[in-house]
Protein backbone atom coordinates (compact mmCIF):
# COMPACT_ATOMS: atom_id res chain seq x y z
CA UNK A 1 -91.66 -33.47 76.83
CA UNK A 2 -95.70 -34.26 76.56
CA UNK A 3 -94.76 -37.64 77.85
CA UNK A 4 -92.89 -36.55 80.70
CA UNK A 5 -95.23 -33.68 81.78
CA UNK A 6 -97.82 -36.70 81.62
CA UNK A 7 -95.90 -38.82 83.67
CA UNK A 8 -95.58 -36.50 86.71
CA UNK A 9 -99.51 -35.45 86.54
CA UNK A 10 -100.20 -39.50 86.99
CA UNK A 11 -97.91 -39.97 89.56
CA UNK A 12 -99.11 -36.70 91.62
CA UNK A 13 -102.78 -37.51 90.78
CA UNK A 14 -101.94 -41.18 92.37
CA UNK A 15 -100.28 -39.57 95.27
CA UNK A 16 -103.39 -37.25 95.55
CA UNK A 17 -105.59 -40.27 95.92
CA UNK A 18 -103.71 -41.99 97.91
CA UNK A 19 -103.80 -39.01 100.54
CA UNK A 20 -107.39 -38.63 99.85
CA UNK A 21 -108.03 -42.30 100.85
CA UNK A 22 -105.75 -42.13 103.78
CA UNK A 23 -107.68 -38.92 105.29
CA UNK A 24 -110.64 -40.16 104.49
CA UNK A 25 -110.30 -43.41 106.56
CA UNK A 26 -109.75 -41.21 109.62
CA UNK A 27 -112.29 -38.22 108.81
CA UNK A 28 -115.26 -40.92 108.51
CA UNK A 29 -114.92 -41.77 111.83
CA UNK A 30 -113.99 -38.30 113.64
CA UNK A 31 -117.08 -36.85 111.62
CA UNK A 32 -119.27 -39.66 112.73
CA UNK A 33 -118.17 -39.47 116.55
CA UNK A 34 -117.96 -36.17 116.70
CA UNK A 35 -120.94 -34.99 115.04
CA UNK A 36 -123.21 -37.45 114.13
CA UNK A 37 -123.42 -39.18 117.54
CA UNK A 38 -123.66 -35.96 119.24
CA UNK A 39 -126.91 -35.37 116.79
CA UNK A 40 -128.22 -38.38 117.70
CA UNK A 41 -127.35 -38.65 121.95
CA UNK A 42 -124.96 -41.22 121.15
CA UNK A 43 -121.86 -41.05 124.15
CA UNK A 44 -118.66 -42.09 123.45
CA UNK A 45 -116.88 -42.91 126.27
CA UNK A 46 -113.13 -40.65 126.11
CA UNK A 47 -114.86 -39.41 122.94
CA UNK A 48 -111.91 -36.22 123.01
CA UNK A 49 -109.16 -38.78 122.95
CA UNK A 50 -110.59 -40.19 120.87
CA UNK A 51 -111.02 -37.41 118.21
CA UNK A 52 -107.78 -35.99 118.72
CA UNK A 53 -105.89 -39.94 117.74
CA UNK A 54 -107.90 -39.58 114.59
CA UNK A 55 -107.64 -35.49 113.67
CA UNK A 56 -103.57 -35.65 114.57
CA UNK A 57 -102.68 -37.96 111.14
CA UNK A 58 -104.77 -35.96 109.07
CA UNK A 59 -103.62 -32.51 110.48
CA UNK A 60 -99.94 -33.61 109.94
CA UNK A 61 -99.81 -36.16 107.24
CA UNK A 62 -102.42 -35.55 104.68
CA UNK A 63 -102.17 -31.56 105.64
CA UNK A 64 -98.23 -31.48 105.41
CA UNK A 65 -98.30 -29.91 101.68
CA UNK A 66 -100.83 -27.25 102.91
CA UNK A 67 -98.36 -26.27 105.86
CA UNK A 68 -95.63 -26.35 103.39
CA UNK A 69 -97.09 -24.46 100.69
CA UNK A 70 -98.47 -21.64 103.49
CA UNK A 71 -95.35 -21.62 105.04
CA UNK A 72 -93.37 -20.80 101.87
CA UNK A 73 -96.14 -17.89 101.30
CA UNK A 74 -95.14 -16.79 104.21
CA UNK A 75 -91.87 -16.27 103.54
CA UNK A 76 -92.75 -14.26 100.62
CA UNK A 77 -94.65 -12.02 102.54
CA UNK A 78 -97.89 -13.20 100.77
CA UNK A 79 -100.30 -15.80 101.44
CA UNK A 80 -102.19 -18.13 99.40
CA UNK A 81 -105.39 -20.33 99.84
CA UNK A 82 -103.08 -23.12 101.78
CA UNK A 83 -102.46 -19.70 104.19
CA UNK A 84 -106.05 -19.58 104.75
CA UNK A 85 -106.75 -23.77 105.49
CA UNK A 86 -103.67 -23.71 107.66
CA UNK A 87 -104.65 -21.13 109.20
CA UNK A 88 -107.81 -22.42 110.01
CA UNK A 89 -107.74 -25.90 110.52
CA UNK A 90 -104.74 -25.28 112.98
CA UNK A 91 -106.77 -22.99 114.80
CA UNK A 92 -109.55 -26.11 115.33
CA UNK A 93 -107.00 -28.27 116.39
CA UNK A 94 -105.02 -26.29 118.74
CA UNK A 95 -108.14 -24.60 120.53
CA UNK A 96 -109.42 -28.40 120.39
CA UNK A 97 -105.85 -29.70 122.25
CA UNK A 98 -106.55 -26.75 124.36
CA UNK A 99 -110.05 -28.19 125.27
CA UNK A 100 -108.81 -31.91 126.14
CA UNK A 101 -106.07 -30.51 128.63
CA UNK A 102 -107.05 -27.67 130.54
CA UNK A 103 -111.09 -27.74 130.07
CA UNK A 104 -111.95 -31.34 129.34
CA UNK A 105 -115.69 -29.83 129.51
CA UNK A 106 -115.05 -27.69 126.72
CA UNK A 107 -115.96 -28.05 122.73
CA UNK A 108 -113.18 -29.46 120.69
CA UNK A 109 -113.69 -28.99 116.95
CA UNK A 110 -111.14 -32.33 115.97
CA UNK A 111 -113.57 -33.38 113.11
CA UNK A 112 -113.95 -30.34 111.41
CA UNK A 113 -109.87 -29.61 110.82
CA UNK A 114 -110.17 -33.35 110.05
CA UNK A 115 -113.19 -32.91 107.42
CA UNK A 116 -112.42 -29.57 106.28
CA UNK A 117 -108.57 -30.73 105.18
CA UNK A 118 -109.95 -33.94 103.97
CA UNK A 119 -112.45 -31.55 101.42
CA UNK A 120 -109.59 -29.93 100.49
CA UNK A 121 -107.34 -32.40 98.80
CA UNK A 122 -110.52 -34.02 97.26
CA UNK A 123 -110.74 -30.82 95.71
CA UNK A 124 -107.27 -31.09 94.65
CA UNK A 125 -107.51 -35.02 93.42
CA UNK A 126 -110.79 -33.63 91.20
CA UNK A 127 -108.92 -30.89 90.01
CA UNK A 128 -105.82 -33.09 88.63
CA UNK A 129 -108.39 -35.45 87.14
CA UNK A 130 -109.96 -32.89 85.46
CA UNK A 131 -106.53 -31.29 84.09
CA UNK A 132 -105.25 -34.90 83.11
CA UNK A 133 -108.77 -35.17 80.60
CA UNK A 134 -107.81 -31.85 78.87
CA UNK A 135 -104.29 -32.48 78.63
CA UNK A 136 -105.24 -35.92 76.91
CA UNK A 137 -107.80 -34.19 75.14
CA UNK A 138 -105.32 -31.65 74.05
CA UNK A 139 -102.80 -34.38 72.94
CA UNK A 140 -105.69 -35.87 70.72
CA UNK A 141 -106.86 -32.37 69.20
CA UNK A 142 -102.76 -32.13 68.02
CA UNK A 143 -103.05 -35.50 66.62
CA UNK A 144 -105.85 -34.39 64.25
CA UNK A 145 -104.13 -31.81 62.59
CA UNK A 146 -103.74 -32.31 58.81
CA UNK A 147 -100.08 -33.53 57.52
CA UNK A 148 -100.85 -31.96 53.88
CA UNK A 149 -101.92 -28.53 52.43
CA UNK A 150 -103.73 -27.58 49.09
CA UNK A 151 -103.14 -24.90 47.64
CA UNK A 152 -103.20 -23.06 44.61
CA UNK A 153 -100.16 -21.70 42.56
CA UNK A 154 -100.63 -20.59 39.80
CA UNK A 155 -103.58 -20.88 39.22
CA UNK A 156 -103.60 -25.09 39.81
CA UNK A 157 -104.35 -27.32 42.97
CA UNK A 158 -100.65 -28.34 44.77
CA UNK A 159 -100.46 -30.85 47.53
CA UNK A 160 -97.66 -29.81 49.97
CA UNK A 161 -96.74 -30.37 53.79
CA UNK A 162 -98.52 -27.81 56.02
CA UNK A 163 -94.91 -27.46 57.61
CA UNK A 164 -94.29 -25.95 53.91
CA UNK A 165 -96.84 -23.35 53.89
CA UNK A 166 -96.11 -19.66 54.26
């Protein structure tokens, strides 16, 4: 049961990384165009386009388990954290496709949904690290627990399996 419980924590952890990895590759670049170059005067020639090719994977891919997760709140009349990040990221990116077809002039806020759901599942991939370590360290404390009791019976020292005592 330990073992199996184990088993799906390191495959979810590696599929958490590998998401992590895979937004990250395009919210480096949608951060840098559309932030840092803007800091520094930097044009990008069809710099919306541009943004949106690399915000649209992350939005749909990485953030598919947030959309999921907020639309099954949703159906139970509640909402969750997920409720909150879809809500908002989707908000960035829709204004943003907004921006790039009817007011090309506009600010488009791409790199932000990109960045902001790229934050979140780093959150999540430090989170399952951090419950794998106590589960192992869990599994180590139960290892340490003694086999054999001592205890006194009538008035003398007994040895006897600490399943055995009362």
């Amino acid at each position: 049961d330990f073992d199996q419980e184990e088993r799906k924590r390191k495959t979810s952890l590696k599929k958490l990384k590998k998401l992590f990895i895979f937004s990250l590759i395009f919210a480096i670049p949608a951060f840098l165009i559309g932030m840092v170059f803007m800091w520094i005067g930097i044009e990008i020639p069809y710099r919306n386009y541009i943004l949106f090719f690399l915000a649209t994977p992350v939005q749909f891919i990485v953030g598919l388990g947030i959309y999921k997760s907020a639309f099954g709140a949703l159906k139970n009349k509640t909402a969750n954290m997920d409720s909150l990040i879809a809500l908002g990221t989707s908000a960035a990116y829709f204004y943003s496709v907004y921006v790039i077809l009817f007011n090309p002039m506009g600010d488009q806020y791409f790199e932000a949904a990109a960045v902001l759901i790229t934050f979140v599942i780093l959150g999540r991939y430090l989170e399952a690290i951090a419950k794998g370590k106590t589960s192992e360290a869990i599994k180590k404390l139960m290892h340490l627990s003694p086999k054999i009791a001592t205890i006194i019976r009538n008035g003398k020292e007994i040895k006897i399996k600490i399943d055995d005592v009362i």
